[in-house]
N, C-alpha and C. Protein backbone atom coordinates (compact mmCIF):
# COMPACT_ATOMS: atom_id res chain seq x y z
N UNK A 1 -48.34 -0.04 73.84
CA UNK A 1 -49.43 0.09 74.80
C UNK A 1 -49.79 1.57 74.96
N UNK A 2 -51.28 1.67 74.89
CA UNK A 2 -51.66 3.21 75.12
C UNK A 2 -53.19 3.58 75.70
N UNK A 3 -52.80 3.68 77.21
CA UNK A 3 -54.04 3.88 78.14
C UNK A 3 -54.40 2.56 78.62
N UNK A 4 -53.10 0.97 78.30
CA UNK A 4 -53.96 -0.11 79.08
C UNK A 4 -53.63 -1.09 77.90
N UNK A 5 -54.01 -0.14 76.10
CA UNK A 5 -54.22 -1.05 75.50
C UNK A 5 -53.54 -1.18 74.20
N UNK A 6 -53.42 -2.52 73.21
CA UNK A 6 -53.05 -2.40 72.02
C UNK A 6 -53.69 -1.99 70.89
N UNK A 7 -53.90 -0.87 70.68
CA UNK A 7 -55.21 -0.32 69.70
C UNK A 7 -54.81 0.80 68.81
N UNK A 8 -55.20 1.04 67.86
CA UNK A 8 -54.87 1.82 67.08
C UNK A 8 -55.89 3.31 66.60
N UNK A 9 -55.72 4.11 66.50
CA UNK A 9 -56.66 5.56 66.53
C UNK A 9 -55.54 6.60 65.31
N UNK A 10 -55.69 6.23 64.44
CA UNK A 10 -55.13 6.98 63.23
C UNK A 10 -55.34 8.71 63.20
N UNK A 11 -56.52 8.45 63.60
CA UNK A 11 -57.34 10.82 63.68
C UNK A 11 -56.21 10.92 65.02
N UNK A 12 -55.95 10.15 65.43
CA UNK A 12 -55.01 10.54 66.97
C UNK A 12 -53.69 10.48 67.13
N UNK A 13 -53.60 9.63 66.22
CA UNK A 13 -52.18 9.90 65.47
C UNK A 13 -51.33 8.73 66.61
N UNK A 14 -52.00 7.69 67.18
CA UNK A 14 -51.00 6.77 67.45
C UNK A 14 -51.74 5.06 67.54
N UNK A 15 -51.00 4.58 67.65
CA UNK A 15 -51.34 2.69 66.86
C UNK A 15 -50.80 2.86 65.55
N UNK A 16 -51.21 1.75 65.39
CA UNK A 16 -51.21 0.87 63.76
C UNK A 16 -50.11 -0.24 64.17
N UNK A 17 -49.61 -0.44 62.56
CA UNK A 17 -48.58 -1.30 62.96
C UNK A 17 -47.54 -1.23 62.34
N UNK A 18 -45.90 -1.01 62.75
CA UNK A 18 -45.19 -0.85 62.22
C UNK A 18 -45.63 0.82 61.11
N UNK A 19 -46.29 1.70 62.45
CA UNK A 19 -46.07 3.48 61.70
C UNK A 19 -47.51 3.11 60.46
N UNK A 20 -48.12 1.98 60.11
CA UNK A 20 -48.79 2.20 59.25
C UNK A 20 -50.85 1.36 59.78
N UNK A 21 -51.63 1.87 58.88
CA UNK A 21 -53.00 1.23 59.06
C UNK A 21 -52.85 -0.30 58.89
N UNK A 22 -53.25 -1.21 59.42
CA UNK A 22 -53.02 -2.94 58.56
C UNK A 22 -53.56 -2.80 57.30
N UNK A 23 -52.60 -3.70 56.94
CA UNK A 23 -52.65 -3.61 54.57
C UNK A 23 -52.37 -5.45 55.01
N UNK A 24 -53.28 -5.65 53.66
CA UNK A 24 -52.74 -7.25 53.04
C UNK A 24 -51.39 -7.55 53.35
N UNK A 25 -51.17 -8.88 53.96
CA UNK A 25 -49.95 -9.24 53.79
C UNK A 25 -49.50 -9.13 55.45
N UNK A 26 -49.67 -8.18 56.29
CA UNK A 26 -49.12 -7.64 57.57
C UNK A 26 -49.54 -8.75 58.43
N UNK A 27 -48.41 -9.00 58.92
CA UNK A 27 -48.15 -10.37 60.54
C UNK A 27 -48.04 -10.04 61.66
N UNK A 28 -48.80 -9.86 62.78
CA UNK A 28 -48.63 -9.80 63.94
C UNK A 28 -48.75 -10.45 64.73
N UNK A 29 -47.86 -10.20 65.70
CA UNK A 29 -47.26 -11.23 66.86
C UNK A 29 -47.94 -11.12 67.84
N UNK A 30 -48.55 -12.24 67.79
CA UNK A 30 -50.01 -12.16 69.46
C UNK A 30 -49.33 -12.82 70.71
N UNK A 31 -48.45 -13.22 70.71
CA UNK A 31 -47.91 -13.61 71.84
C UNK A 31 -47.87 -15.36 72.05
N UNK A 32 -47.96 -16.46 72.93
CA UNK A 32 -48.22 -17.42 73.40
C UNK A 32 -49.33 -18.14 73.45
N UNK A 33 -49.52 -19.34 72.80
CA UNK A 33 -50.81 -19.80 73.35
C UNK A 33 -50.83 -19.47 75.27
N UNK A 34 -50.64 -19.95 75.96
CA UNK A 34 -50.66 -19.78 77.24
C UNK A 34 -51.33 -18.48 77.69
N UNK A 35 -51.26 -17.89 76.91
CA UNK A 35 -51.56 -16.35 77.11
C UNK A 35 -53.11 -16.51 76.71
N UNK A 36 -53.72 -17.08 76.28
CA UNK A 36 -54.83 -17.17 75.78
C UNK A 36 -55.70 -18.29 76.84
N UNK A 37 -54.96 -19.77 77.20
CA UNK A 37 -55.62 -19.99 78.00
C UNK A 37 -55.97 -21.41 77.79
N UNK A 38 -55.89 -22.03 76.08
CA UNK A 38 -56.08 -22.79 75.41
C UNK A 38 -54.66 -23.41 74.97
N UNK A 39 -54.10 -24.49 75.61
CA UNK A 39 -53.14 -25.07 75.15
C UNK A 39 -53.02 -26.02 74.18
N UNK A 40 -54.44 -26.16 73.76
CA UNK A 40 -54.44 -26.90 72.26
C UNK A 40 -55.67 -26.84 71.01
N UNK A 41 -55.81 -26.49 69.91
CA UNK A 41 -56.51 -26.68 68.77
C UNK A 41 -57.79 -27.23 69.48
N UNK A 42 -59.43 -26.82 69.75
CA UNK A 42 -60.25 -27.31 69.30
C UNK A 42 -61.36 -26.96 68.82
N UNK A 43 -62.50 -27.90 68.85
CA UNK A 43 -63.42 -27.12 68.37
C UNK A 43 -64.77 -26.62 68.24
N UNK A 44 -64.32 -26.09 69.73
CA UNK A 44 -65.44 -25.62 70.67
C UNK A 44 -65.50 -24.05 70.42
N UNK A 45 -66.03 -23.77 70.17
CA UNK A 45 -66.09 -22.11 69.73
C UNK A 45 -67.93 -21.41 70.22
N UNK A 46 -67.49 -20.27 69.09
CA UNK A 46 -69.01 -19.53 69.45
C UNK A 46 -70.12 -20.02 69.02
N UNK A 47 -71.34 -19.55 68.91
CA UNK A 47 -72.34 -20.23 68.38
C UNK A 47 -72.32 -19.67 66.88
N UNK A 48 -72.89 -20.56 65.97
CA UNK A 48 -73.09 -20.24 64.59
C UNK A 48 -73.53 -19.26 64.28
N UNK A 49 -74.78 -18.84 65.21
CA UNK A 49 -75.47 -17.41 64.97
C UNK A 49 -74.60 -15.79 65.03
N UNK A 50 -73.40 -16.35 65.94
CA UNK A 50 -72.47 -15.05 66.09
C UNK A 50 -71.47 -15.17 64.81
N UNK A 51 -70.82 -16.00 64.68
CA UNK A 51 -69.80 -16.24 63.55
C UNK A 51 -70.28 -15.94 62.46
N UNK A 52 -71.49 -16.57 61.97
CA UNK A 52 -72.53 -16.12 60.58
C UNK A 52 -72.99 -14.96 60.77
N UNK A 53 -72.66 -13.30 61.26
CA UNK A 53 -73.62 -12.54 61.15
C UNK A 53 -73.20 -11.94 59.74
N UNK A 54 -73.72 -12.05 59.33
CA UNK A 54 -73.34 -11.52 57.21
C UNK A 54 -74.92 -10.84 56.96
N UNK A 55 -74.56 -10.27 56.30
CA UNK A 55 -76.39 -9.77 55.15
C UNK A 55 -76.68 -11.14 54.55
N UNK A 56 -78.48 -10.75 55.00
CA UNK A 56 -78.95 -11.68 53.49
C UNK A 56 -79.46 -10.93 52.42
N UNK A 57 -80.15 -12.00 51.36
CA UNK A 57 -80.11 -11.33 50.41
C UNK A 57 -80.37 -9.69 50.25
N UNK A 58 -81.28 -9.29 50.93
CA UNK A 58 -81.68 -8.27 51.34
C UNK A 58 -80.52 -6.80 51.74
N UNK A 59 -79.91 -7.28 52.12
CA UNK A 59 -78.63 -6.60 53.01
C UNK A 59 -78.87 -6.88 54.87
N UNK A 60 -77.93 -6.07 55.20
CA UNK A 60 -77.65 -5.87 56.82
C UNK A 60 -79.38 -5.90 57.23
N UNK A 61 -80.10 -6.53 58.24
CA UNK A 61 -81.34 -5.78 58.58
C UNK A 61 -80.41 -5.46 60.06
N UNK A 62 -81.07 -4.47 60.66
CA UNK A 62 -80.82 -3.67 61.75
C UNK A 62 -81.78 -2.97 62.03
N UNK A 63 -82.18 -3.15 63.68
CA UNK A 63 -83.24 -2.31 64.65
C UNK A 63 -82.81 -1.30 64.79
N UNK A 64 -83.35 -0.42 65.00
CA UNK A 64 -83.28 1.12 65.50
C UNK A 64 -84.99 1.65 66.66
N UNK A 65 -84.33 2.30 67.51
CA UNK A 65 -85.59 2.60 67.48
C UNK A 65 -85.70 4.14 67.70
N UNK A 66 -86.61 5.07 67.93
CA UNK A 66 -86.57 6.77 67.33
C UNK A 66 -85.96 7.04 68.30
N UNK A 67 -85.14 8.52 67.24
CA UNK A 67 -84.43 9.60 67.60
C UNK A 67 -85.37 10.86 68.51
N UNK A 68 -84.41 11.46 69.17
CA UNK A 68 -85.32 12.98 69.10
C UNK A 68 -86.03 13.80 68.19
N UNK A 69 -85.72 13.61 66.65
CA UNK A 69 -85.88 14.35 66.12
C UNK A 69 -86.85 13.48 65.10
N UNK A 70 -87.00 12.60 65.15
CA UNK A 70 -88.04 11.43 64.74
C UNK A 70 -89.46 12.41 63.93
N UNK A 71 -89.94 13.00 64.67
CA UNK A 71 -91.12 13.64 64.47
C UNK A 71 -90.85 14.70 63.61
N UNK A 72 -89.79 15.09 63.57
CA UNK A 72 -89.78 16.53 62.80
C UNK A 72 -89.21 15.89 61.27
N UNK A 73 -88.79 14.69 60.74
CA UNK A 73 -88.70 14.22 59.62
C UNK A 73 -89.91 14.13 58.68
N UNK A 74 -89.77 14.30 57.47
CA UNK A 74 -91.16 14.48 57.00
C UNK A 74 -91.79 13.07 56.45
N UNK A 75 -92.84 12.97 56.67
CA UNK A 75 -93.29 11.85 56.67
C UNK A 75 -93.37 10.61 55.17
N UNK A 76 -92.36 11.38 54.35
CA UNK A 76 -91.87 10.36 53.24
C UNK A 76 -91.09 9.91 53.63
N UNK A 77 -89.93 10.60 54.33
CA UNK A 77 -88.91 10.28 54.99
C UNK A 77 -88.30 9.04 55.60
N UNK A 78 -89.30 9.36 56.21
CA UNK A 78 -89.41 8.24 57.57
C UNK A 78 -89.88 7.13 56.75
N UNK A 79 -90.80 7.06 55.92
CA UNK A 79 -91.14 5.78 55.33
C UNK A 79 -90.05 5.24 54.25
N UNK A 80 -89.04 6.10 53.60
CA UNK A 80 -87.94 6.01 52.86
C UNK A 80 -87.10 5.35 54.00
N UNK A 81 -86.73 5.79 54.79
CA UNK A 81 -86.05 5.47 55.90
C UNK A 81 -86.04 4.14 56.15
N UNK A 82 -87.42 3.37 56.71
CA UNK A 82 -87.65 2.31 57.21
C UNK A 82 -88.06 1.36 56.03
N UNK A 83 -88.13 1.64 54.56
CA UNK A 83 -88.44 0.90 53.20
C UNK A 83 -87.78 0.80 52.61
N UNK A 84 -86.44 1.61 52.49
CA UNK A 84 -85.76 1.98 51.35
C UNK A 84 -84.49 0.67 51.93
N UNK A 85 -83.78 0.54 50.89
CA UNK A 85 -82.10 -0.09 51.44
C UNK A 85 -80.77 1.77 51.25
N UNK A 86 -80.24 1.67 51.95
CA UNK A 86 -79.04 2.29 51.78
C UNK A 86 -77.78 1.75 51.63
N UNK A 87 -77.23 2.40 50.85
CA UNK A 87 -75.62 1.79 50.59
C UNK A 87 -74.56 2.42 51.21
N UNK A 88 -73.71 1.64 52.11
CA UNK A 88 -72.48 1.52 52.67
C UNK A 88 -71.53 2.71 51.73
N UNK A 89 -71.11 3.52 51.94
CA UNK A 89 -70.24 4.44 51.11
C UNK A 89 -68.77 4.25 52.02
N UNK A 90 -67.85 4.57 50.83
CA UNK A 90 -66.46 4.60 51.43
C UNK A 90 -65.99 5.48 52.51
N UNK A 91 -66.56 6.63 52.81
CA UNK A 91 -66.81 7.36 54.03
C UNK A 91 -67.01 7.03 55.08
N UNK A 92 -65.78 6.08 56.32
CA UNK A 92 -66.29 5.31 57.44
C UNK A 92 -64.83 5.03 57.51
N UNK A 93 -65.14 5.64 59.31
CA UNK A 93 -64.05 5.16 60.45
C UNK A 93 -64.46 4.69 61.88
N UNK A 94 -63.54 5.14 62.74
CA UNK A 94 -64.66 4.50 63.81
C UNK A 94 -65.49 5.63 64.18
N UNK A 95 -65.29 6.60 63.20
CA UNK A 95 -66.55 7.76 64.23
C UNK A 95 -67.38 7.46 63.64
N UNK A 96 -67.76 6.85 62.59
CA UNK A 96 -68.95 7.02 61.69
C UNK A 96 -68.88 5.97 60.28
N UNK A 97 -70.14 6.32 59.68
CA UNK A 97 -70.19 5.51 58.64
C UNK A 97 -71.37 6.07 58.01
N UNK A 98 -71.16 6.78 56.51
CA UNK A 98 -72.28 7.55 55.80
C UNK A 98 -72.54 6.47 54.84
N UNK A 99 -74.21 6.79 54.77
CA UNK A 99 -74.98 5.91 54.07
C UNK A 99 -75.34 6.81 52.65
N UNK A 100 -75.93 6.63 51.76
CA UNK A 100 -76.29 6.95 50.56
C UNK A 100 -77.17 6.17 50.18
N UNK A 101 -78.62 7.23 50.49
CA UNK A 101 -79.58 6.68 48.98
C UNK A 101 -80.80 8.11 49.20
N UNK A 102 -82.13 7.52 49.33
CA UNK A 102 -82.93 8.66 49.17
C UNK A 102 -82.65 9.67 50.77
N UNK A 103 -82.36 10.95 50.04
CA UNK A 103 -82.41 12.14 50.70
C UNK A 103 -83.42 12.17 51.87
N UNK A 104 -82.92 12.25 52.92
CA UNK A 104 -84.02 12.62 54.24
C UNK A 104 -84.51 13.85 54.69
N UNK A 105 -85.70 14.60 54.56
CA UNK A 105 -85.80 15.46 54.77
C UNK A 105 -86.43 16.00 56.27
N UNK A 106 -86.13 17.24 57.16
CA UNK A 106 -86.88 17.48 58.32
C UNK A 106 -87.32 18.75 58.20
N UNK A 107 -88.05 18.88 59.23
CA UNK A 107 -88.96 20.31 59.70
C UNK A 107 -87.80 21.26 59.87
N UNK A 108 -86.94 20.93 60.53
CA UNK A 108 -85.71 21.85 60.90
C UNK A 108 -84.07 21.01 60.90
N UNK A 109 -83.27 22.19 60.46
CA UNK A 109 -82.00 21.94 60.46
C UNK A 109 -80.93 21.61 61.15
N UNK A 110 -80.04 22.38 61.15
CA UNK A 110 -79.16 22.32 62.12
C UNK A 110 -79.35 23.02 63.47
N UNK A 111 -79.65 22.33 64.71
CA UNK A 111 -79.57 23.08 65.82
C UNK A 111 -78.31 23.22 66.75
N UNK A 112 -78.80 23.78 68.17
CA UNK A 112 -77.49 23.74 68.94
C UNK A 112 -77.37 22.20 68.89
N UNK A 113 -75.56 21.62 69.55
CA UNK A 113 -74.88 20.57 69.50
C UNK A 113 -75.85 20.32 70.87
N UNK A 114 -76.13 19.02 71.02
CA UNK A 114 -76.86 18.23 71.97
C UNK A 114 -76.37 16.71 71.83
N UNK A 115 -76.49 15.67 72.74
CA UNK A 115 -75.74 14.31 73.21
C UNK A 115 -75.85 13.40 71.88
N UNK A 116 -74.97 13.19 71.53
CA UNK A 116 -75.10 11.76 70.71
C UNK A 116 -74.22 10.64 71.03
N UNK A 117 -74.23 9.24 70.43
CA UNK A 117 -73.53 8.47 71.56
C UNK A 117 -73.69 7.16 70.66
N UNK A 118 -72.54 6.46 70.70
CA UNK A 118 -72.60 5.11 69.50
C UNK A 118 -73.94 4.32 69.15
N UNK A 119 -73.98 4.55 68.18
CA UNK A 119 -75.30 3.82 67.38
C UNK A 119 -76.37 5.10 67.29
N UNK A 120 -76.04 6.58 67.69
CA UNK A 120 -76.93 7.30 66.71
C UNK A 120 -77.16 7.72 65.55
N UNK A 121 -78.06 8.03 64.85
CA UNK A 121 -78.18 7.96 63.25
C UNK A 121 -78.58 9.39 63.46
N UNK A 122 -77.33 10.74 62.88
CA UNK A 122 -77.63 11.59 62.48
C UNK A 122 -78.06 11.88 60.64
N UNK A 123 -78.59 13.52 60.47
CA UNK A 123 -78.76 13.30 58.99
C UNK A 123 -78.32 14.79 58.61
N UNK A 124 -77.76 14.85 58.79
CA UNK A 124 -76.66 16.11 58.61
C UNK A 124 -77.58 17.08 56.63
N UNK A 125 -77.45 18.23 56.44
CA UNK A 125 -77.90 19.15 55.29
C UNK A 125 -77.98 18.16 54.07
N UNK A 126 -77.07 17.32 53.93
CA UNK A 126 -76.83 16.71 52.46
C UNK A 126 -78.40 15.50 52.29
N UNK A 127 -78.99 15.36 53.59
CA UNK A 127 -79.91 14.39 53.47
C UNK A 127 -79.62 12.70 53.35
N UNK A 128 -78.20 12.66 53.66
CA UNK A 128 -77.86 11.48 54.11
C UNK A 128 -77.55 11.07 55.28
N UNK A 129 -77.85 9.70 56.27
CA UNK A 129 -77.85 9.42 56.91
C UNK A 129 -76.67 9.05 57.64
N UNK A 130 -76.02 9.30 58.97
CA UNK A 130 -74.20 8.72 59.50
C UNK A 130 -74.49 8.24 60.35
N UNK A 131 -74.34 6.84 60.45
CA UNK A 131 -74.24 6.24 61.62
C UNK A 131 -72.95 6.46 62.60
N UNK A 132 -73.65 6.82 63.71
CA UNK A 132 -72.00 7.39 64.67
C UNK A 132 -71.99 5.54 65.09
N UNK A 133 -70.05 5.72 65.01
CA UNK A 133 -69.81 4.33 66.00
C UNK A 133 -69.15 4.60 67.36
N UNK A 134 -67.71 3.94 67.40
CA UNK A 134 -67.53 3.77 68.59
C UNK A 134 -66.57 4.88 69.56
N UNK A 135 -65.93 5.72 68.02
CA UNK A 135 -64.89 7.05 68.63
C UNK A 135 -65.96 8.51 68.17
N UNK A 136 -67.60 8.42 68.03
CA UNK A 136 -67.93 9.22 67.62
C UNK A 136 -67.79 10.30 68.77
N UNK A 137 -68.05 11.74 68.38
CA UNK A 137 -68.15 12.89 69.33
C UNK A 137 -69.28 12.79 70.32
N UNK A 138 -69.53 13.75 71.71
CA UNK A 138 -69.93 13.62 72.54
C UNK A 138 -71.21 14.40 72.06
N UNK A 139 -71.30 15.47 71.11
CA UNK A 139 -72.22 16.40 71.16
C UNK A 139 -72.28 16.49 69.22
N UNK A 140 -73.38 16.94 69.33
CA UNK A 140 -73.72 17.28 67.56
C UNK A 140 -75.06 17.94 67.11
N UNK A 141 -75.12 18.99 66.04
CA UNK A 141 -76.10 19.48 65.89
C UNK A 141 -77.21 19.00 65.28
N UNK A 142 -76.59 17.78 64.03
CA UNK A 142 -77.18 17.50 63.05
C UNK A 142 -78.59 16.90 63.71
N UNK A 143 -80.32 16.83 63.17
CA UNK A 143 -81.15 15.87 63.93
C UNK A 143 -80.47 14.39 63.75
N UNK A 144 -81.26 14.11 64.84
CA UNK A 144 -81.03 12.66 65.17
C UNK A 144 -82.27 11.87 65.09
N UNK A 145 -82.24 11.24 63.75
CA UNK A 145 -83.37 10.79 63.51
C UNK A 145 -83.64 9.21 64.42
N UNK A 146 -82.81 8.31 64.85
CA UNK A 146 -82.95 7.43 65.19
C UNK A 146 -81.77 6.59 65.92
N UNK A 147 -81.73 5.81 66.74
CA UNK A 147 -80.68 5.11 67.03
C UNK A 147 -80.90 3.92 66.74
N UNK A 148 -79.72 3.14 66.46
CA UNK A 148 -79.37 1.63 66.51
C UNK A 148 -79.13 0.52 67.83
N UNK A 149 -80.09 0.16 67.76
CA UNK A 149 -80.06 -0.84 69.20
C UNK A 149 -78.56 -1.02 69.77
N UNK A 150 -77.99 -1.95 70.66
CA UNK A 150 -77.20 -2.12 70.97
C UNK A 150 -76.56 -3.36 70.64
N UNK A 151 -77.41 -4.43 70.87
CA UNK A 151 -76.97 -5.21 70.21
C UNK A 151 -76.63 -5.72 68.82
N UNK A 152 -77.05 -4.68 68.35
CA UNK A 152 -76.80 -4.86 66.37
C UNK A 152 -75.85 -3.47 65.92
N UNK A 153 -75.18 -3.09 66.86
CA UNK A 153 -73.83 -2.16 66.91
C UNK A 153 -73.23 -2.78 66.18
N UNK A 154 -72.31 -4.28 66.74
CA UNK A 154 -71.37 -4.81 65.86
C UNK A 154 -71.90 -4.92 64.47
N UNK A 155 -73.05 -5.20 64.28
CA UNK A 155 -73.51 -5.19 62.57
C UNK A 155 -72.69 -4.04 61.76
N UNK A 156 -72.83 -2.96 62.35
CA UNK A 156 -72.45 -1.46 61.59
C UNK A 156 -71.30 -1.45 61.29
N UNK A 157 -70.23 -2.23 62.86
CA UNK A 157 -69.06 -2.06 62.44
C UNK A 157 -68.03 -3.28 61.90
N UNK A 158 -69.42 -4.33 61.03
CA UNK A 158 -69.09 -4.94 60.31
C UNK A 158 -69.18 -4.90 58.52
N UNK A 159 -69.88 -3.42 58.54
CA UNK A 159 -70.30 -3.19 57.17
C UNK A 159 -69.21 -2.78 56.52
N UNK A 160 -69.23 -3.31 55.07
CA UNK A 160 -68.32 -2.78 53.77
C UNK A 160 -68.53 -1.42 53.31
N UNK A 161 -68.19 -0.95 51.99
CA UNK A 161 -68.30 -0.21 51.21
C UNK A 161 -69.36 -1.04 50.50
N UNK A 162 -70.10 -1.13 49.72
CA UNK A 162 -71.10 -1.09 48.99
C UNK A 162 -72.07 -1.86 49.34
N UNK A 163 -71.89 -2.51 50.88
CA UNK A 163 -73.24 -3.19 51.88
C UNK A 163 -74.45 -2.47 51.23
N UNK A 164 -75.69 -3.16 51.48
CA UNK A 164 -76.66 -2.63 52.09
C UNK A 164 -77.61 -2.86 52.90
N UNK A 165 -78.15 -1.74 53.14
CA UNK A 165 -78.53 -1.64 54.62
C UNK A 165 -80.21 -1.42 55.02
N UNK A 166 -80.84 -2.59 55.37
CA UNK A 166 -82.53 -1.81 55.81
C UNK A 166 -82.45 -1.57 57.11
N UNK A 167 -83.30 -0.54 57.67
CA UNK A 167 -83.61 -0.41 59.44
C UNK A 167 -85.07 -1.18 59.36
N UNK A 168 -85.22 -1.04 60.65
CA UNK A 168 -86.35 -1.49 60.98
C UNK A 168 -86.70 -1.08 62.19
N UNK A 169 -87.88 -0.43 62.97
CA UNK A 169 -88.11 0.46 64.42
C UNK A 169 -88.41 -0.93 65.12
N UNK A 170 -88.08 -0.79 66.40
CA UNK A 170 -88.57 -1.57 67.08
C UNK A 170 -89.02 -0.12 68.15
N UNK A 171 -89.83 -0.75 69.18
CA UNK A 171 -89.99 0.31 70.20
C UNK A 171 -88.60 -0.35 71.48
N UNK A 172 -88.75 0.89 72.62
CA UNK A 172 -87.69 0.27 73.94
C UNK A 172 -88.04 -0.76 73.95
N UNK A 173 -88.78 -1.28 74.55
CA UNK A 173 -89.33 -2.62 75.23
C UNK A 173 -88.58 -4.14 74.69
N UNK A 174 -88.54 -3.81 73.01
CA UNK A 174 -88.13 -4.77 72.47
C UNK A 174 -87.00 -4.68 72.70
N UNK A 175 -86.25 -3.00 72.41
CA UNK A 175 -84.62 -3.21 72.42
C UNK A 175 -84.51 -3.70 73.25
N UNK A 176 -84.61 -3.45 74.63
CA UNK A 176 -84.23 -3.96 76.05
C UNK A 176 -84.41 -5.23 76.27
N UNK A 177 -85.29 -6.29 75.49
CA UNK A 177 -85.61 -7.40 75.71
C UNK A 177 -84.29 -8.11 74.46
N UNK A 178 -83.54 -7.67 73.73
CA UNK A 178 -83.12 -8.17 72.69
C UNK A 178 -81.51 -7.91 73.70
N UNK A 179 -81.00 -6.60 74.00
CA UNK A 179 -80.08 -6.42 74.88
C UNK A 179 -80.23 -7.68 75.95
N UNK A 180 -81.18 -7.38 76.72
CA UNK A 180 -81.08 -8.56 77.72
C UNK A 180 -80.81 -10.16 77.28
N UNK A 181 -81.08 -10.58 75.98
CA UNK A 181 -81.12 -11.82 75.54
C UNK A 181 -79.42 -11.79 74.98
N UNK A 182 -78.95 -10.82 74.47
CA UNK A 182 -77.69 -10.91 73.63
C UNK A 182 -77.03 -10.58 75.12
N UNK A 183 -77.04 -10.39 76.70
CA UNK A 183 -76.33 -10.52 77.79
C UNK A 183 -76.41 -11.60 78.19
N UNK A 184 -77.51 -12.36 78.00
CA UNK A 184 -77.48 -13.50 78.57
C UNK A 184 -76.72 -14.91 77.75
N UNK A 185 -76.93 -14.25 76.57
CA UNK A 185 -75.65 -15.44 75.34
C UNK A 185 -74.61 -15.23 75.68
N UNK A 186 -73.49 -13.53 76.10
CA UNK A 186 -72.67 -13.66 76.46
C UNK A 186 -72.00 -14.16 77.62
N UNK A 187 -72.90 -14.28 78.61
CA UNK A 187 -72.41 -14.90 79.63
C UNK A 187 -72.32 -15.82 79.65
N UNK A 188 -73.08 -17.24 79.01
CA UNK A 188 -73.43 -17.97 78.80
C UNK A 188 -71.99 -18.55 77.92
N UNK A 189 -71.77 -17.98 77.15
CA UNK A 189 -70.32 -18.06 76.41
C UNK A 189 -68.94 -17.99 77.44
N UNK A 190 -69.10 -16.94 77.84
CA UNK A 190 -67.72 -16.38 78.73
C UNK A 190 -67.81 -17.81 80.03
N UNK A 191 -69.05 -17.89 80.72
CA UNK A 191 -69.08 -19.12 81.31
C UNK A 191 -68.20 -20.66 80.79
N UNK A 192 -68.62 -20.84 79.40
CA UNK A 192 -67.88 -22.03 78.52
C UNK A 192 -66.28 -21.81 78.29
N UNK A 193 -65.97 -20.06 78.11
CA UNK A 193 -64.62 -20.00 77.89
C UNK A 193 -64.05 -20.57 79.21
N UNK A 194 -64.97 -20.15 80.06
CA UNK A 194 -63.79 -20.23 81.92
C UNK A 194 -63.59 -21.82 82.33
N UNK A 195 -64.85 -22.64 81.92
CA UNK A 195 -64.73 -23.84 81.65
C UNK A 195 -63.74 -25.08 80.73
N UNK A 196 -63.52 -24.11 79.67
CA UNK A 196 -62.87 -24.52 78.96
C UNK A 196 -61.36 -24.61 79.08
N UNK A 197 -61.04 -23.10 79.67
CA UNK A 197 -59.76 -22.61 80.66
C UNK A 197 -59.34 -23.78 81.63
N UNK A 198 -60.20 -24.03 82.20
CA UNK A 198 -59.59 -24.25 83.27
C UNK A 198 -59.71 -26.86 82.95
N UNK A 199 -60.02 -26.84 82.33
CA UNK A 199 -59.45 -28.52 81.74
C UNK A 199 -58.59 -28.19 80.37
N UNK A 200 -58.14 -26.94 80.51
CA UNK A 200 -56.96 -26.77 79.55
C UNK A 200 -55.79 -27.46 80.01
């Protein structure tokens, strides 16, 4: 246990299991059914739409909608950006996850470090794109061309190595209407678990 919880942070140098990252093969001991709440096998679960979130043919699609620095990208860019697919590279932990394909270019470089915060899409000198996730840093120079909604977070930190990946802008209005709909499934769920709990 560390801060509450069972979790692992490797850059921090404590979790895993048994001193190591999980590898094929590794068994861990979750404790009791009782502990969960469910004293028997059934098969009432999530909805299909959560369990199935996979790419289609296409790859991952994922909303974003603009960064600060949105405007100062040059205007191939941005259309590379929102046309192009990118590929998942082996470069990805929980701070991040670098993409690879056409080079992004802006008006300006590196500035002072300013707020970034899970699901922003920096584009750091090399012209590739990093999606920050969930242990990313508080501050960063690189522009920030765009963020990733909230509810299509878990998408990111369901991607492989050689995924790929389209964005797509939505404006606020939508994110907030898509957030509000993916709060209202969860409750809606967590409601069925407490139900379910309790004619356990």
């Amino acid at each position: 246990m560390v801060m509450g919880a069972k979790s692992t942070d490797l850059r921090s140098g404590f979790g895993g299991w048994e001193g190591h990252p999980l590898a094929v093969g590794d068994r861990i001991p979750l404790g009791l059914g009782e502990i969960v709440g469910l004293s028997s096998p059934c098969r009432w679960g999530a909805s299909e739409e959560w369990v199935s979130r996979v790419p289609d043919a296409t790859g991952w699609q994922v909303a974003v909608i603009r960064g600060a620095q949105w405007e100062c990208a040059h205007e191939k860019s941005r259309a590379a950006f929102l046309g192009e697919s990118f590929t998942v590279t082996a470069q990805a932990d929980r701070m991040g996850v670098r993409l690879e394909g056409t080079a992004l270019h802006f008006s300006v470089g590196e500035g002072p470090s300013e707020p970034v915060a899970p699901g922003t899409i920096q584009v750091p000198a090399s012209g590739q794109p990093i999606v920050l996730l969930t242990d990313a840093r508080t501050m960063g120079g690189s522009p920030r061309l765009a963020h990733v909604i909230s509810p299509h977070l878990p998408r990111v930190a369901q991607w492989r190595t050689g995924d790929q990946v389209r964005f797509h802008l939505v404006d606020l209005a939508e994110a907030t209407r898509m957030a509000d709909e993916e709060e209202r499934e969860l409750a809606w769920f967590l409601a069925g678990v407490a139900l379910k709990r309790s004619r356990s």
